[in-house]
Protein backbone atom coordinates (compact mmCIF):
# COMPACT_ATOMS: atom_id res chain seq x y z
CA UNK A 1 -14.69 76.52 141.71
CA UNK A 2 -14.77 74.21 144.92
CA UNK A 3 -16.77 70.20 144.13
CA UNK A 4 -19.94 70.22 145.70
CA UNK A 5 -20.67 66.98 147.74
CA UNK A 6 -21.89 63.98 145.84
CA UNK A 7 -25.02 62.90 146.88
CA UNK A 8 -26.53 59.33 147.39
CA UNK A 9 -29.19 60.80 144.71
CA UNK A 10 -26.33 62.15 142.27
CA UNK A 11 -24.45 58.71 142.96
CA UNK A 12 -27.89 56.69 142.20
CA UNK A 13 -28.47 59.08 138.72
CA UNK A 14 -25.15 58.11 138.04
CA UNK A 15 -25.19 54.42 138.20
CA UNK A 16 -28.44 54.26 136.06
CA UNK A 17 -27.04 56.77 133.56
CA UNK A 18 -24.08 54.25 132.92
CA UNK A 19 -25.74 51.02 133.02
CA UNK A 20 -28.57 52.36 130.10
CA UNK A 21 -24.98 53.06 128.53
CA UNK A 22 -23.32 50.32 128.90
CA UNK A 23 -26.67 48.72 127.43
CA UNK A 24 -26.89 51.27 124.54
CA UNK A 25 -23.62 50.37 123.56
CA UNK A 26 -23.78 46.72 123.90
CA UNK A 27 -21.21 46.67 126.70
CA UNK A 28 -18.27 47.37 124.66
CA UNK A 29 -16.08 49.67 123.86
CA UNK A 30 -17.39 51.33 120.69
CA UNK A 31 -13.60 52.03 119.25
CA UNK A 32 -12.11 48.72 119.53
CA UNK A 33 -15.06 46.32 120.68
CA UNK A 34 -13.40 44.96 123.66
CA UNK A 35 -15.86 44.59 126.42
CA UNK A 36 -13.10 44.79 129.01
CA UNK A 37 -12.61 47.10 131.65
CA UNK A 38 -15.44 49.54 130.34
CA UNK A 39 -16.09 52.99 131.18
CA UNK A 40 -19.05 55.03 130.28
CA UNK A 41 -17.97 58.54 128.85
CA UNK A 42 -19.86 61.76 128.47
CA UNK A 43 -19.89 63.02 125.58
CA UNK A 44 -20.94 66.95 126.92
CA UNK A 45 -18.50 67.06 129.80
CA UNK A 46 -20.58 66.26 133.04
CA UNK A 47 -19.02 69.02 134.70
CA UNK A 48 -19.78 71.52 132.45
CA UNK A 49 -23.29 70.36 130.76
CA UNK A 50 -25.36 69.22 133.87
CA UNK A 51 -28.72 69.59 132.06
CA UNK A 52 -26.88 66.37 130.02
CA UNK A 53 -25.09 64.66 132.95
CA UNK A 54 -28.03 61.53 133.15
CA UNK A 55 -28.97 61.59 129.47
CA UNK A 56 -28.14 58.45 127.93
CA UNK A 57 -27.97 60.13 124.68
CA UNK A 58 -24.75 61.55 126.05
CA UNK A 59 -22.86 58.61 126.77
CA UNK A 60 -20.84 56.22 124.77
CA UNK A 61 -18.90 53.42 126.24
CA UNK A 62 -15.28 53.15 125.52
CA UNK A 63 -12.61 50.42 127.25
CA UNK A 64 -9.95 52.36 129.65
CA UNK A 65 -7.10 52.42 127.31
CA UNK A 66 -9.34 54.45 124.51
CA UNK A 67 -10.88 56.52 127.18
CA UNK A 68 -7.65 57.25 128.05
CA UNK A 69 -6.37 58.21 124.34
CA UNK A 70 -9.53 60.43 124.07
CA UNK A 71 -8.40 62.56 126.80
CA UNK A 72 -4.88 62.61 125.85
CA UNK A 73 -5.68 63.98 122.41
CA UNK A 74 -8.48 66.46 124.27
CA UNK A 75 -11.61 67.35 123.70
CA UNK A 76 -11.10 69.77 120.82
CA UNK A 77 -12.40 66.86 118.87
CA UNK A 78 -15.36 64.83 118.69
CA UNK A 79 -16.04 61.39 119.31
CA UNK A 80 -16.73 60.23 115.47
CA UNK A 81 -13.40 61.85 114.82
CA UNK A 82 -11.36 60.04 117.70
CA UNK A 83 -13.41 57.14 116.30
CA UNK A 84 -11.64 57.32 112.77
CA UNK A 85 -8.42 58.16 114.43
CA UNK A 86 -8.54 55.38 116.38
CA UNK A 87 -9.02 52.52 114.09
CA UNK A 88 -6.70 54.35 111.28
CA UNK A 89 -3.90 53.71 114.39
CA UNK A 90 -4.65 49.75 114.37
């Protein structure tokens, strides 16, 4: 399936959807707490959910080296899980 363009509207939508995220989530990384390097994650992949791509019920923040781990390990599992995972690691 060929990307469409991205907008000026979908890149507006986008930077609203992750700063009511980053403000949700207290601007840190809900794993580890850092508030570092940030990155707002969907939680229903924004590819393949768009009726949830700007609903800030489907975003959680999480610091680039746990966003990172929660795509190495996939998305078979969900965030609460990688959550546990996570801090049993530490």
């Amino acid at each position: 399936m060929p990307k469409r363009k991205t907008t000026q509207k979908d890149q507006k939508l986008r930077s609203e959807w992750r700063d009511k995220v980053y403000d949700k989530c207290n601007g840190q990384c809900i794993c580890c707490f850092t508030k570092k390097d940030i990155q707002a994650h969907h939680l229903y992949s924004y590819r393949d959910y768009p009726e949830f791509r700007y609903d800030v019920n489907n975003g959680v923040v999480l610091c680039a080296k746990c966003h990172h781990a929660y795509h190495e390990l996939g998305h078979g599992i969900g965030i609460e899980e990688f959550i546990r995972w996570f801090r049993k690691q530490r």
